[in-house]
C-alpha atoms as a PDB file:
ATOM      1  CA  UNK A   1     -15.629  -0.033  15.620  1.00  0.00           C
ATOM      2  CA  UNK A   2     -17.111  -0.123  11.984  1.00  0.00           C
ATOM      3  CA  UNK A   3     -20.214   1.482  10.504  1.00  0.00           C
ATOM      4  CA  UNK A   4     -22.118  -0.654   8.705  1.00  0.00           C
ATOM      5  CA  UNK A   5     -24.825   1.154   6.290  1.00  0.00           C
ATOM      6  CA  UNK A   6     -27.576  -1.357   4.910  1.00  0.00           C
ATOM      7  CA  UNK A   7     -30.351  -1.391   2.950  1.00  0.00           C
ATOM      8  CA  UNK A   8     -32.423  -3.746   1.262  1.00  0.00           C
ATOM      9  CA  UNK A   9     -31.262  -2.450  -2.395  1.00  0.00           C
ATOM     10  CA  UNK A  10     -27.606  -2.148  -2.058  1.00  0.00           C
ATOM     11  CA  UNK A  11     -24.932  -4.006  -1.055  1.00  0.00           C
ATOM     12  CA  UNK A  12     -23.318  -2.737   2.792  1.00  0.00           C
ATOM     13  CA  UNK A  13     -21.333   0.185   2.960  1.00  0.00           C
ATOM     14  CA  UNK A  14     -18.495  -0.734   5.504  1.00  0.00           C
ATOM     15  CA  UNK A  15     -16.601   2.626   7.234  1.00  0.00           C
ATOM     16  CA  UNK A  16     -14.019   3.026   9.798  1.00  0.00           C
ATOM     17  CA  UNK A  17     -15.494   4.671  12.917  1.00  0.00           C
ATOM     18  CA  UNK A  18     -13.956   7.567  12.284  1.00  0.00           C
ATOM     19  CA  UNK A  19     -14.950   7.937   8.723  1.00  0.00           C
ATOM     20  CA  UNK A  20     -18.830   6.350   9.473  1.00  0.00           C
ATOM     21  CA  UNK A  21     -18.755   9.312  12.448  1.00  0.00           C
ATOM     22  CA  UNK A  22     -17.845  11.819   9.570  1.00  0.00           C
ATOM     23  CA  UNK A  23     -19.899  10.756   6.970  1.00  0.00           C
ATOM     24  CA  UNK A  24     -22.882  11.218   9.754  1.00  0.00           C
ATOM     25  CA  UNK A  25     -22.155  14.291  10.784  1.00  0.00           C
ATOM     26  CA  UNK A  26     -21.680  15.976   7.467  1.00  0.00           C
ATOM     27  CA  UNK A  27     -25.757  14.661   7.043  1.00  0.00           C
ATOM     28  CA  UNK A  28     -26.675  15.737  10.591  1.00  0.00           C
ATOM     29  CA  UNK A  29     -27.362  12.577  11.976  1.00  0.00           C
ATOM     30  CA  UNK A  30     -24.072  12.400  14.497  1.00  0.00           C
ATOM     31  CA  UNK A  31     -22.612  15.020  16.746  1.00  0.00           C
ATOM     32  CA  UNK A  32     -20.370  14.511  19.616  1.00  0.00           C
ATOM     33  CA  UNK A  33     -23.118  15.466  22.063  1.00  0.00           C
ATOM     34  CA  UNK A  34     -25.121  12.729  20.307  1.00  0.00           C
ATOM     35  CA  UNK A  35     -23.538  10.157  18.888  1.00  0.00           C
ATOM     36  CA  UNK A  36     -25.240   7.990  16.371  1.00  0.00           C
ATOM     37  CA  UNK A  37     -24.333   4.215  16.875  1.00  0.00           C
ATOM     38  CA  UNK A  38     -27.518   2.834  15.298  1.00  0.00           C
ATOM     39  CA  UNK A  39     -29.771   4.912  13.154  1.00  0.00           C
ATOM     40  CA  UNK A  40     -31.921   5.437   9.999  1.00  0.00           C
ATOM     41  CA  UNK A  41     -31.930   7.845   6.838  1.00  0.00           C
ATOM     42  CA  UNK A  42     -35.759   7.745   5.857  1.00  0.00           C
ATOM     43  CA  UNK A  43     -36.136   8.381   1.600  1.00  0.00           C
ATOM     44  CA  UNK A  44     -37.379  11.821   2.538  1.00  0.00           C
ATOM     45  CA  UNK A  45     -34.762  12.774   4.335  1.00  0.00           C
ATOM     46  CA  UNK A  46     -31.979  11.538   1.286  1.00  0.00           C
ATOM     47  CA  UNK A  47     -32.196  14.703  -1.011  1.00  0.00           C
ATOM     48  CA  UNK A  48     -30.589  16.957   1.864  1.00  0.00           C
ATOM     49  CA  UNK A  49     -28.347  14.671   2.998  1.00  0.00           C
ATOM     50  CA  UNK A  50     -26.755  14.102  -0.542  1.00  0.00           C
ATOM     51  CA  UNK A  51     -26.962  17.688  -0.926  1.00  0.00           C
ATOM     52  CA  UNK A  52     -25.128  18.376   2.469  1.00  0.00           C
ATOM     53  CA  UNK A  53     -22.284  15.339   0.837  1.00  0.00           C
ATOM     54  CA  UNK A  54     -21.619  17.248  -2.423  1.00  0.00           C
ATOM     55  CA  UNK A  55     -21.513  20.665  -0.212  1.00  0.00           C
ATOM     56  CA  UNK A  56     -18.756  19.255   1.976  1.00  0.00           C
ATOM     57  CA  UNK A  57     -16.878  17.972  -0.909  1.00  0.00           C
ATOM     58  CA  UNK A  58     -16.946  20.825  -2.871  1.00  0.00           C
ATOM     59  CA  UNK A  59     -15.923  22.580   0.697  1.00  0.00           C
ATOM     60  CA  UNK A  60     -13.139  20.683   0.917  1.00  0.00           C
ATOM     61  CA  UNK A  61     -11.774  20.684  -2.536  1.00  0.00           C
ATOM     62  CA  UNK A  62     -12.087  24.390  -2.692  1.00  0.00           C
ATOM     63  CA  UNK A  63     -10.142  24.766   0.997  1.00  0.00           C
ATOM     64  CA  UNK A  64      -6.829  22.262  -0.257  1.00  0.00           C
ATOM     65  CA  UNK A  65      -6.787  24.389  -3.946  1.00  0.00           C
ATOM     66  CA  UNK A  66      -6.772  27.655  -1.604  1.00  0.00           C
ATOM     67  CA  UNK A  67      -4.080  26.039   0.513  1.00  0.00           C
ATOM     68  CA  UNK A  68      -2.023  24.804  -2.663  1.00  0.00           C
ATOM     69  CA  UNK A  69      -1.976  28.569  -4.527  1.00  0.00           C
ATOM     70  CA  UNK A  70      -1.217  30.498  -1.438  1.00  0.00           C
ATOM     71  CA  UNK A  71       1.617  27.902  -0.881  1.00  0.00           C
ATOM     72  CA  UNK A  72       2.595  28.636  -4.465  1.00  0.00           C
ATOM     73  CA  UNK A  73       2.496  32.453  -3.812  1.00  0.00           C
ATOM     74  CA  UNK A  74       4.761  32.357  -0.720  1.00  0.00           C
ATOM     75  CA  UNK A  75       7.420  29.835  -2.517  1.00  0.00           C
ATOM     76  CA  UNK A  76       6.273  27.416  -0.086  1.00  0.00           C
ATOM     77  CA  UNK A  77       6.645  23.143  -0.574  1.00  0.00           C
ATOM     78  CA  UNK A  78       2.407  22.422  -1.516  1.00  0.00           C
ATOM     79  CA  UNK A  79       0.785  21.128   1.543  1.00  0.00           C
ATOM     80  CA  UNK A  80      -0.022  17.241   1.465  1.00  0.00           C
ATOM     81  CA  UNK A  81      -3.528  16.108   2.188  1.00  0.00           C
ATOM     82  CA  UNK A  82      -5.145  12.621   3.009  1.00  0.00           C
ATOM     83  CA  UNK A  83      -4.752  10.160   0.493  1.00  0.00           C
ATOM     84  CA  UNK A  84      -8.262   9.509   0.278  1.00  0.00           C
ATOM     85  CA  UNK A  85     -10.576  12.752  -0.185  1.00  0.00           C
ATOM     86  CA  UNK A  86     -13.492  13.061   0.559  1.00  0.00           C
ATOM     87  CA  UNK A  87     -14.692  12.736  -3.043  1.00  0.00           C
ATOM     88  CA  UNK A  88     -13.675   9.242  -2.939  1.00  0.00           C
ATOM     89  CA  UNK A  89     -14.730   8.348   0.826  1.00  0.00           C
ATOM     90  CA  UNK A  90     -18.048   9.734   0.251  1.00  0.00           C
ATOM     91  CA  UNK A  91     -18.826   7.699  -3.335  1.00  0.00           C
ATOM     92  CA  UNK A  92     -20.165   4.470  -2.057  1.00  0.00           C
ATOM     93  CA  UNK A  93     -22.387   6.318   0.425  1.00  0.00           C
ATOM     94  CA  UNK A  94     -23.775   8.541  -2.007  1.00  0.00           C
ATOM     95  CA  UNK A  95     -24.187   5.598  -4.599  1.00  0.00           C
ATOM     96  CA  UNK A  96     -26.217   3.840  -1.923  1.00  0.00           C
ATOM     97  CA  UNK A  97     -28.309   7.056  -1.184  1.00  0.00           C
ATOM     98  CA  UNK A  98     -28.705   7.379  -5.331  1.00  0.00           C
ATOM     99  CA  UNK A  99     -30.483   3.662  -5.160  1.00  0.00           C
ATOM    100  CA  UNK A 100     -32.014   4.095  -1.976  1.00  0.00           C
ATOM    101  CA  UNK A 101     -34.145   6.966  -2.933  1.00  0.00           C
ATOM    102  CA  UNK A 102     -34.885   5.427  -6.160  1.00  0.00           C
ATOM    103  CA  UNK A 103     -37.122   2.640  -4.401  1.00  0.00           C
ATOM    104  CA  UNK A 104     -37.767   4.644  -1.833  1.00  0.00           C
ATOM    105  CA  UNK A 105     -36.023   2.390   0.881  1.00  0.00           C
ATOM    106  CA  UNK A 106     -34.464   3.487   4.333  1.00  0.00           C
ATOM    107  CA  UNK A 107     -30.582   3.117   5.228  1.00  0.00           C
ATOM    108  CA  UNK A 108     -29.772   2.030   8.574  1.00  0.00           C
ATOM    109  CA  UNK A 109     -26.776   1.445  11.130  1.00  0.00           C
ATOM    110  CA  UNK A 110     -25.899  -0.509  13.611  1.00  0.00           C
ATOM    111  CA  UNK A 111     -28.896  -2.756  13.674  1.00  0.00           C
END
């Protein structure tokens, strides 16, 4: 399955389930108790979730440069992470939330 974020100022945002699921929960609009197959971000409701988007990257950032130096202080090979961060999955979503809020437009899923 795909995510598929539109709007009526953007072009789509396309996601792998997996990633779409993530990128939800990380705004609080997905949990595995209620999963989010369609659904809307209203303009009001845009400033926390690109808030709660630059918290999780910075989360995640800070968590692999913890895991690299303590690697480093026990002589250890540095850990590998994803190829794609976060930083990058989360740009076109963020871009889209950027535009959206602009003109005050809604994002939707799976409709």
């Amino acid at each position: 399955m795909l995510y598929k974020f539109k709007s009526k100022v953007t072009g789509d945002v396309i996601m792998l389930q997996a990633n779409g699921q993530h990128m939800l929960e990380i705004i609080g609009k997905h949990s595995t108790s209620e999963p989010s197959i369609k659904g809307i971000l209203l303009p009001e409701q845009m400033p926390q979730a690109m808030q709660a988007l630059k918290e999780a990257v910075q989360r995640e950032e800070a968590q692999q440069q913890e895991a690299i130096t303590q690697a480093q202080a026990e002589n250890l090979p540095v850990p590998r992470f994803e190829a794609i961060s976060l930083r990058q999955r989360t740009l076109p979503f963020m871009d889209m939330i950027r535009q959206c809020l602009k003109t005050k437009e809604a994002i939707t899923w799976g409709v």
